[in-house]
Protein backbone atom coordinates (compact mmCIF):
# COMPACT_ATOMS: atom_id res chain seq x y z
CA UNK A 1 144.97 47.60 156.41
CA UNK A 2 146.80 48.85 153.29
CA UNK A 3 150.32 48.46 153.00
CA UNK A 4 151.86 52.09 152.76
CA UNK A 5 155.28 50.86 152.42
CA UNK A 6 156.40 51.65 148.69
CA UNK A 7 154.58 54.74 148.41
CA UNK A 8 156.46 55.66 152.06
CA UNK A 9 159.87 54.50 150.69
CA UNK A 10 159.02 56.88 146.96
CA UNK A 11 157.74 59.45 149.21
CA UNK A 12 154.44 59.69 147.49
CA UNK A 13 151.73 61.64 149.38
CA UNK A 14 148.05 59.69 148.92
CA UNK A 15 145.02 61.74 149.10
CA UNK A 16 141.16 60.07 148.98
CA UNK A 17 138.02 60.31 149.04
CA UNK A 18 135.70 58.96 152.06
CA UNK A 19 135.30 55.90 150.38
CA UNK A 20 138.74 55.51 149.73
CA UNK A 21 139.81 56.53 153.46
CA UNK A 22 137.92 53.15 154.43
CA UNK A 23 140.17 51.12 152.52
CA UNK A 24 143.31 53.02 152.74
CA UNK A 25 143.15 53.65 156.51
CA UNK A 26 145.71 56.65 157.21
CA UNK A 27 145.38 58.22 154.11
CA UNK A 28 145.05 62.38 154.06
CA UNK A 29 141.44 63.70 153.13
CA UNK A 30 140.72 64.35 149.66
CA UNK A 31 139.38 67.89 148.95
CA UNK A 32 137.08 69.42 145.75
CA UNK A 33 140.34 70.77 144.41
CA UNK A 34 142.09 67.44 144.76
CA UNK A 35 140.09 66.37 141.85
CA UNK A 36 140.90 69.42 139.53
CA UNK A 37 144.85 69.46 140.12
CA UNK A 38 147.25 68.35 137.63
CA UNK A 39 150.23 67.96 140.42
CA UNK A 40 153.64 68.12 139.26
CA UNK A 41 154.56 65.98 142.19
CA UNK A 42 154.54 62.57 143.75
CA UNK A 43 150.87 62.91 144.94
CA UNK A 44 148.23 60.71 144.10
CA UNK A 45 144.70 61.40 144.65
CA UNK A 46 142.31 58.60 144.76
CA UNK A 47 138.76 58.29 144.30
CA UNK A 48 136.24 55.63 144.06
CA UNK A 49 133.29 56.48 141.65
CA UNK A 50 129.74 54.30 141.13
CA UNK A 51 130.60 53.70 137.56
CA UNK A 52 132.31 54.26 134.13
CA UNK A 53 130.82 57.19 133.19
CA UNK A 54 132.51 59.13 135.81
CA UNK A 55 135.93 57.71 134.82
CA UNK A 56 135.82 59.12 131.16
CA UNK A 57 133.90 62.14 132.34
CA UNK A 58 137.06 63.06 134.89
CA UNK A 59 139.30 61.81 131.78
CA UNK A 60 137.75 64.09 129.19
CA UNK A 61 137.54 66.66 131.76
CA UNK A 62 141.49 66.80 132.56
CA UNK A 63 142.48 66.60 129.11
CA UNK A 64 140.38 70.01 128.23
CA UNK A 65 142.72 71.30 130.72
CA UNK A 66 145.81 70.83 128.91
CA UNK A 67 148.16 74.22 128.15
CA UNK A 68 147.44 74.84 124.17
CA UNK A 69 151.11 75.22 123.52
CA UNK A 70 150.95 71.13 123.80
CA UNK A 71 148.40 71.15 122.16
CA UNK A 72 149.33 68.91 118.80
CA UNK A 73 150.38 66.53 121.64
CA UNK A 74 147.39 66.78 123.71
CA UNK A 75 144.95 66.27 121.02
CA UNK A 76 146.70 62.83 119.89
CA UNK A 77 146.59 62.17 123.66
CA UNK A 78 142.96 62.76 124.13
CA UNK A 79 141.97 60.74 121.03
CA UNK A 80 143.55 58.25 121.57
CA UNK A 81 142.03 57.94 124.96
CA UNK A 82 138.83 58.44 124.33
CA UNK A 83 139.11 55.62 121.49
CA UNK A 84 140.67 53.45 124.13
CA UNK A 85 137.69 54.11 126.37
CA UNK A 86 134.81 53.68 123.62
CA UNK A 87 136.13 49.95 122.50
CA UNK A 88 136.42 48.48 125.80
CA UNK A 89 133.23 46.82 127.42
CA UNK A 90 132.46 47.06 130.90
């Protein structure tokens, strides 16, 4: 069983995926939407994906999503992410 007790005591709210759910026993259902929401709270949605690819995909995905009034910010964000993500070797 996963231990809950510092996102309890922070009050963070997990959501997952199936997958996740067997793991994280207690945890609320992740939905479709979970996956395309930028919260601005303490909620963490978790999913476990089959490989890499659908890390950086997510990644490069979010960061497209970014308000263009950031975006001189964003763009040094999302470069240097993606740079990270290209020199590493899984």
């Amino acid at each position: 069983m996963f231990n809950f007790t510092a996102y309890d005591l922070n009050n963070i709210e997990l959501h997952g995926c199936a997958e996740t759910q067997k793991i994280m026993q207690g945890i609320s259902p992740a939905t479709e939407e979970d996956w395309h929401t930028e919260y601005l709270a303490p909620i963490l949605s978790i999913k476990i994906v089959s490989g890499i690819e659908q890390v950086i995909e997510h990644i490069n995905h979010m960061a497209q999503n970014i308000p263009m009034e950031l975006s001189r910010k964003a763009w040094t964000w999302r470069k240097g992410l993606s740079n990270r993500l290209i020199r590493y070797r899984y």
